[in-house]
N, C-alpha and C. Protein backbone atom coordinates (compact mmCIF):
# COMPACT_ATOMS: atom_id res chain seq x y z
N UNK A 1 -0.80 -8.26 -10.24
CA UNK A 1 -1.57 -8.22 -9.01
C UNK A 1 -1.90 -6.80 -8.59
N UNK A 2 -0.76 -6.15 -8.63
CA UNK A 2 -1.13 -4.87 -7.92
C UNK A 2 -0.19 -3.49 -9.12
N UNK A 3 -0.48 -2.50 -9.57
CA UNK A 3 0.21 -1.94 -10.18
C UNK A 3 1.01 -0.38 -9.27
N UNK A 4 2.26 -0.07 -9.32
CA UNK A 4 2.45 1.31 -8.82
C UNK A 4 2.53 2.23 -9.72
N UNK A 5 2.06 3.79 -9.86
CA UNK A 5 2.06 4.34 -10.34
C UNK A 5 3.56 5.29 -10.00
N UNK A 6 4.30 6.03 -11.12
CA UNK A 6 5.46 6.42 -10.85
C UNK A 6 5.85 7.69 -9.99
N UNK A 7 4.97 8.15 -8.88
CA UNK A 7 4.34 8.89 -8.34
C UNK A 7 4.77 7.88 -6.79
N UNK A 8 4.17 7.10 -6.70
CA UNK A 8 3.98 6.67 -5.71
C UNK A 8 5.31 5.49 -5.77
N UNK A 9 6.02 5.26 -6.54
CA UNK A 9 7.15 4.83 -6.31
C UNK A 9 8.25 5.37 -6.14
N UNK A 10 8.60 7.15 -6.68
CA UNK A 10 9.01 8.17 -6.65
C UNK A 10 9.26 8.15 -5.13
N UNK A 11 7.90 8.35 -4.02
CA UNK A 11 7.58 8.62 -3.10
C UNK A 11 8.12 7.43 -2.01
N UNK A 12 8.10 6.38 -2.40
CA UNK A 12 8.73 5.05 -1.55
C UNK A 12 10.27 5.50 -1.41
N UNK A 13 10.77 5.35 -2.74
CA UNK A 13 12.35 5.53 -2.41
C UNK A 13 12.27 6.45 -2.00
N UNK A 14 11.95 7.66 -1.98
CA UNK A 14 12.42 8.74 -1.08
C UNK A 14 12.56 8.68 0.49
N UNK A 15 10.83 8.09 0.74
CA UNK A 15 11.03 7.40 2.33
C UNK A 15 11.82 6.35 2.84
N UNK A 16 12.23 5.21 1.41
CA UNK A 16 13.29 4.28 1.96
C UNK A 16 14.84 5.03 1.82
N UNK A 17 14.82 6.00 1.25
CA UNK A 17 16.32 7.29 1.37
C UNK A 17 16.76 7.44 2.20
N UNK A 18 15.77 8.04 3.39
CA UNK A 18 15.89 8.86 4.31
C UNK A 18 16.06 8.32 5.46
N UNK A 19 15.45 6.71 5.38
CA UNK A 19 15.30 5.82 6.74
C UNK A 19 16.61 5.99 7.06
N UNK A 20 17.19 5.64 8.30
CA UNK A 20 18.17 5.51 9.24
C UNK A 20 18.84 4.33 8.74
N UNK A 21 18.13 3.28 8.86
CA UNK A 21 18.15 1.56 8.97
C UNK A 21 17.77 1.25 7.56
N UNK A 22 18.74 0.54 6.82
CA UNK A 22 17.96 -0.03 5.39
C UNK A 22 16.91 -1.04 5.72
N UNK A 23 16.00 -1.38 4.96
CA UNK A 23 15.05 -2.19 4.83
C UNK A 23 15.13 -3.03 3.24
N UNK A 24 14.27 -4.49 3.12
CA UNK A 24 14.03 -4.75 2.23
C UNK A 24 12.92 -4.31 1.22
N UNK A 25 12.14 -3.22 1.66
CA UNK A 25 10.88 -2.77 0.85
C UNK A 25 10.01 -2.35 1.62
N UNK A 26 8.58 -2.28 0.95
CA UNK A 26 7.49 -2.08 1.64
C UNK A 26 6.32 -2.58 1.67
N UNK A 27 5.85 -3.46 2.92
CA UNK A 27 4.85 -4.28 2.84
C UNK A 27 3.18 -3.15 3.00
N UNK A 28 2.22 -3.67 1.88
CA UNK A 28 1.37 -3.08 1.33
C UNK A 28 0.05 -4.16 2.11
N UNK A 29 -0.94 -3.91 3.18
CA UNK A 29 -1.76 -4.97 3.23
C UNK A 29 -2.50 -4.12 3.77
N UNK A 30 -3.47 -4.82 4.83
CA UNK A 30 -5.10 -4.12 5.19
C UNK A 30 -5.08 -4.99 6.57
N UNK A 31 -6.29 -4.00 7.03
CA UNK A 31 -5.78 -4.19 8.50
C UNK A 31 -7.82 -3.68 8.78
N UNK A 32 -8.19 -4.33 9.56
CA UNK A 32 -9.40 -4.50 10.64
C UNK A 32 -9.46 -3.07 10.74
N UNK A 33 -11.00 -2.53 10.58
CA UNK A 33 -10.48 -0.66 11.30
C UNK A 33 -11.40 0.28 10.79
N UNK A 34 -12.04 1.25 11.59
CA UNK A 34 -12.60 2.14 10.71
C UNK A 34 -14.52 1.69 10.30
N UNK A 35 -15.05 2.47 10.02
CA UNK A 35 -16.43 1.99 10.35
C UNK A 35 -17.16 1.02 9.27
N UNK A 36 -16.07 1.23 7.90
CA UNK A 36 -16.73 0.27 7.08
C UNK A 36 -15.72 -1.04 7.02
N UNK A 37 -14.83 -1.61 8.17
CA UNK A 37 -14.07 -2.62 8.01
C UNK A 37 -12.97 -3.02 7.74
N UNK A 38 -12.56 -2.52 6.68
CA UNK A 38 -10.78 -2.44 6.30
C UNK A 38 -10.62 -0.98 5.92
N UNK A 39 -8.97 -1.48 6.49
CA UNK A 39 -7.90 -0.23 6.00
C UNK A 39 -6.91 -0.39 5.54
N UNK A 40 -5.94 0.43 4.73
CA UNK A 40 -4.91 0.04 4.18
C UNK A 40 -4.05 0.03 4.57
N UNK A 41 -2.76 -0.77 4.93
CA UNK A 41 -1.64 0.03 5.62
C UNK A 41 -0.29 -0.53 4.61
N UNK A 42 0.63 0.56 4.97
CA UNK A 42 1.80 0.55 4.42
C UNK A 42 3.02 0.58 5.72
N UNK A 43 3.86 -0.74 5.55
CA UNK A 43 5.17 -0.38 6.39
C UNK A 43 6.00 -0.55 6.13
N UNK A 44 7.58 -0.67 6.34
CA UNK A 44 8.90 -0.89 6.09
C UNK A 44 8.54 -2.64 6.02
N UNK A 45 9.54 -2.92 5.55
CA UNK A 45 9.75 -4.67 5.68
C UNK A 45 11.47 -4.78 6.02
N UNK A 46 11.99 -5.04 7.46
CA UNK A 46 12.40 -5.15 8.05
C UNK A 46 13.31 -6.83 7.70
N UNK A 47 12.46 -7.66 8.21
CA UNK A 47 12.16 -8.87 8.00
C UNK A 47 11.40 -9.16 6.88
N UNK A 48 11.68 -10.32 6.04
CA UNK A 48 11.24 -10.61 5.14
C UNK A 48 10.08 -12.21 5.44
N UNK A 49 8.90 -11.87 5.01
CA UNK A 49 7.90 -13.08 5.51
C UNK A 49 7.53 -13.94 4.38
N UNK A 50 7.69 -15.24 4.80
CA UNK A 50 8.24 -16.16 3.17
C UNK A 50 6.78 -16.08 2.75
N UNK A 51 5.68 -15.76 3.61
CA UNK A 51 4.29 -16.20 2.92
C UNK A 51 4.16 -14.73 2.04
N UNK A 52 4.79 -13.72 1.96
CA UNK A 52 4.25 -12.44 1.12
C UNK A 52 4.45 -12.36 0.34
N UNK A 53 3.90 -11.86 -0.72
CA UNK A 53 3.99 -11.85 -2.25
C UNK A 53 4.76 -10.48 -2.90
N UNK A 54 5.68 -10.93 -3.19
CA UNK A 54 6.73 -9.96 -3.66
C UNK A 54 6.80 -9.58 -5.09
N UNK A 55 6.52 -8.14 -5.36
CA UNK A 55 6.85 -7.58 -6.64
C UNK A 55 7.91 -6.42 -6.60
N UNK A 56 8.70 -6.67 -7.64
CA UNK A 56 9.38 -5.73 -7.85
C UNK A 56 9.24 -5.20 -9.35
N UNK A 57 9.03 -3.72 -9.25
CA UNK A 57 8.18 -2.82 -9.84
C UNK A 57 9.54 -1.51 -9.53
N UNK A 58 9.35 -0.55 -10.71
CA UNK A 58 9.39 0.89 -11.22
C UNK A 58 10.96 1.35 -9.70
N UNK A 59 11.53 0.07 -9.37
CA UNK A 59 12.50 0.36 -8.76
C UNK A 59 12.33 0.37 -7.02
N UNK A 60 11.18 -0.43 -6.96
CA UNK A 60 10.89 -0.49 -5.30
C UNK A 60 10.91 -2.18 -5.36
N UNK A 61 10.36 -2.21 -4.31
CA UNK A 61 10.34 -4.14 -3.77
C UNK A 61 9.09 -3.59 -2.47
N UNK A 62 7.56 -4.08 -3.48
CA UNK A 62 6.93 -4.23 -2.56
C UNK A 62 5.98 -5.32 -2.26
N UNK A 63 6.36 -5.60 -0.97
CA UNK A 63 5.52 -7.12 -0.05
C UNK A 63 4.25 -7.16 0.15
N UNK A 64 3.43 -7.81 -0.37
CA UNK A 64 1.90 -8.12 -0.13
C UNK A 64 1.45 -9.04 0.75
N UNK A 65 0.63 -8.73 1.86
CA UNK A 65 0.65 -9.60 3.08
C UNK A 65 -0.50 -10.37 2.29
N UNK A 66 0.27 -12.28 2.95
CA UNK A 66 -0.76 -13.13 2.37
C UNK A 66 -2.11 -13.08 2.70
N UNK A 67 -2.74 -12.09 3.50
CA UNK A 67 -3.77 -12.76 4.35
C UNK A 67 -4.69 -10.97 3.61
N UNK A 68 -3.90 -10.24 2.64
CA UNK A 68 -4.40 -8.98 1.78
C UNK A 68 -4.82 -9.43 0.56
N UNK A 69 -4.27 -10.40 0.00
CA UNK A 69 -3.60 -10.74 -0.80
C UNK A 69 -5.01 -10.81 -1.57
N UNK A 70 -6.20 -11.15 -1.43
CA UNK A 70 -7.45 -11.60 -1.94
C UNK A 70 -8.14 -10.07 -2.11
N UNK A 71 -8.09 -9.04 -1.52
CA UNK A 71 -8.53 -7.92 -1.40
C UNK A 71 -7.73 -6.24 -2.43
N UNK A 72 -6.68 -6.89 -2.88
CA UNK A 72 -6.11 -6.48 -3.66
C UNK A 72 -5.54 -6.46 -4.93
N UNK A 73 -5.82 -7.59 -5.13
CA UNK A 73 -5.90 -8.09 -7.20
C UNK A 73 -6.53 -6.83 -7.55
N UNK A 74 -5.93 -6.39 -8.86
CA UNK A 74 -6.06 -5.32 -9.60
C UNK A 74 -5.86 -3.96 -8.84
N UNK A 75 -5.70 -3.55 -7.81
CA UNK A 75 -5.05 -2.62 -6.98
C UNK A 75 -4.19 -1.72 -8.11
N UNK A 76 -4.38 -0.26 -7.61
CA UNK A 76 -3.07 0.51 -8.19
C UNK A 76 -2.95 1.48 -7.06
N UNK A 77 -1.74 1.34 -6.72
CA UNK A 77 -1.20 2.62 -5.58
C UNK A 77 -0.63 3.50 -6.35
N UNK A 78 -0.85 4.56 -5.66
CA UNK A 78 -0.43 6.09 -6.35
C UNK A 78 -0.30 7.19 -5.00
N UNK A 79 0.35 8.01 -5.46
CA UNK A 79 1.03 8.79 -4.42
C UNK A 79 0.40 10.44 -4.98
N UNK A 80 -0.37 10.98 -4.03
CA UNK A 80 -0.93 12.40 -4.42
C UNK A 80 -0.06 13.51 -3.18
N UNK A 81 0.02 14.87 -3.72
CA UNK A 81 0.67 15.07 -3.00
C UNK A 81 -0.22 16.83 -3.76
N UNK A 82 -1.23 17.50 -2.39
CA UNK A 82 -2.29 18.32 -3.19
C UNK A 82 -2.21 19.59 -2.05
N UNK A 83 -2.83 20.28 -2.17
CA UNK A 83 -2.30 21.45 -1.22
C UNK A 83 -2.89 21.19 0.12
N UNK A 84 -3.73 20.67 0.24
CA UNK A 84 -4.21 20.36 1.86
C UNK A 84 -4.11 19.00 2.55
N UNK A 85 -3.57 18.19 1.79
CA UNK A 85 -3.34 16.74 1.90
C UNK A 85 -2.51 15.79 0.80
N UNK A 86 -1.57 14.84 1.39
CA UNK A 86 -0.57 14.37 0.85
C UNK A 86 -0.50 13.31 1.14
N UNK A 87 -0.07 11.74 0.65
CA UNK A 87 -0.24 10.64 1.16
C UNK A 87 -0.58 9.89 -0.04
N UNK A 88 -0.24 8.23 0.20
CA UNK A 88 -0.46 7.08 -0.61
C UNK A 88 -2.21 7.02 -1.02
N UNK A 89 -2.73 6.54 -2.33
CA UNK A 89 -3.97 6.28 -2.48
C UNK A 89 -3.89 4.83 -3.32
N UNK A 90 -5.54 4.46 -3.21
CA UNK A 90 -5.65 3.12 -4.07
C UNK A 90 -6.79 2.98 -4.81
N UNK A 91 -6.41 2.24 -5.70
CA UNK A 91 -7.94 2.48 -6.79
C UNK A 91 -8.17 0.78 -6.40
N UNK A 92 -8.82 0.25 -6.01
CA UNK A 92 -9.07 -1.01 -5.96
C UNK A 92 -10.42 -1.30 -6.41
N UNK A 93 -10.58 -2.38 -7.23
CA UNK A 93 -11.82 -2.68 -7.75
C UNK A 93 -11.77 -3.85 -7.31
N UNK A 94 -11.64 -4.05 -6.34
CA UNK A 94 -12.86 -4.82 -5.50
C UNK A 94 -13.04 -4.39 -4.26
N UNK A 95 -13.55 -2.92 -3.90
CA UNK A 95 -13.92 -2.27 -2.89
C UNK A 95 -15.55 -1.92 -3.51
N UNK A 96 -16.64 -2.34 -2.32
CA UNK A 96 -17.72 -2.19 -2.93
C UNK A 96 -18.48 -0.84 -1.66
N UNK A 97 -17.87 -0.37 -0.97
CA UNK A 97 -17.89 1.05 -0.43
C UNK A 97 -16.73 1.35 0.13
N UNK A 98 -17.16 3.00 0.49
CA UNK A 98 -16.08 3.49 1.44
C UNK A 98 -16.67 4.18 2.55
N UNK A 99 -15.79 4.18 3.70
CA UNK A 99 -16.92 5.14 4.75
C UNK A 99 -17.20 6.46 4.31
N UNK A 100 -17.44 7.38 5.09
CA UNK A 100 -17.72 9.25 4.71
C UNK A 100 -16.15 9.50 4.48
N UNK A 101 -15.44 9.68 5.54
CA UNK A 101 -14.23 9.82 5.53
C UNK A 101 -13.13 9.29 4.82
N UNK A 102 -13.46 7.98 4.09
CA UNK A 102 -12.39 7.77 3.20
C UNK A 102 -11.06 6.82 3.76
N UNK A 103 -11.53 6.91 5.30
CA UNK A 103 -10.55 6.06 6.10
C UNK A 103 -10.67 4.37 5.63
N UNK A 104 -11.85 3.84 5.72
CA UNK A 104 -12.07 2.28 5.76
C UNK A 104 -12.75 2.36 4.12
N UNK A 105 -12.95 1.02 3.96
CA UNK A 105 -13.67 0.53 3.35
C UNK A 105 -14.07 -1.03 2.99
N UNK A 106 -14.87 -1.83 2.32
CA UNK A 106 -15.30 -3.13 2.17
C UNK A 106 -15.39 -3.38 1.13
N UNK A 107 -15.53 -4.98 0.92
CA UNK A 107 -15.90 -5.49 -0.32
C UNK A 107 -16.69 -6.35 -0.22
């Protein structure tokens, strides 16, 4: 469904390291937003939601919200980390733009 690159799983455990509070993983979905429509978001998974689609991958456990779940087949997250900017990315092929900014995008 979705692939992580070892970069960006590197980068999970480190943030699930450091948390205070253990968690079960990290839920990966999209969210309303931004001028061309969707956005991506990443959070702790706290609670576990029986409808999310769970992979465990390269030593993480991450949750795919059911309602993403269509917008992300073939997905690969990857973790860049560059001198003026740092943060999760996604190659998704089934995104058919992105805004200027790189914030939203559609399919």
């Amino acid at each position: 469904m979705i692939t992580i690159t070892e970069a960006a799983a590197a980068r999970v455990q480190e943030i699930l390291a450091s948390r205070d509070t253990p968690c079960h993983g990290v839920r990966l979905g999209t969210s309303t937003k931004g001028c061309n429509g969707l956005s991506y978001t990443v959070e702790y998974v706290d609670q576990i939601n029986p409808t999310d689609e769970k992979i465990e991958d390269r030593g993480i456990t991450l949750f795919i919200d059911a309602l993403s779940v269509i917008y992300l087949i073939g997905s690969e997250m990857d973790y860049k980390d560059e001198k003026f900017q740092s943060g999760f990315t996604f190659s998704n092929p089934n995104e058919k733009g992105r805004c200027g900014c790189g914030e939203s995008f559609h399919v």
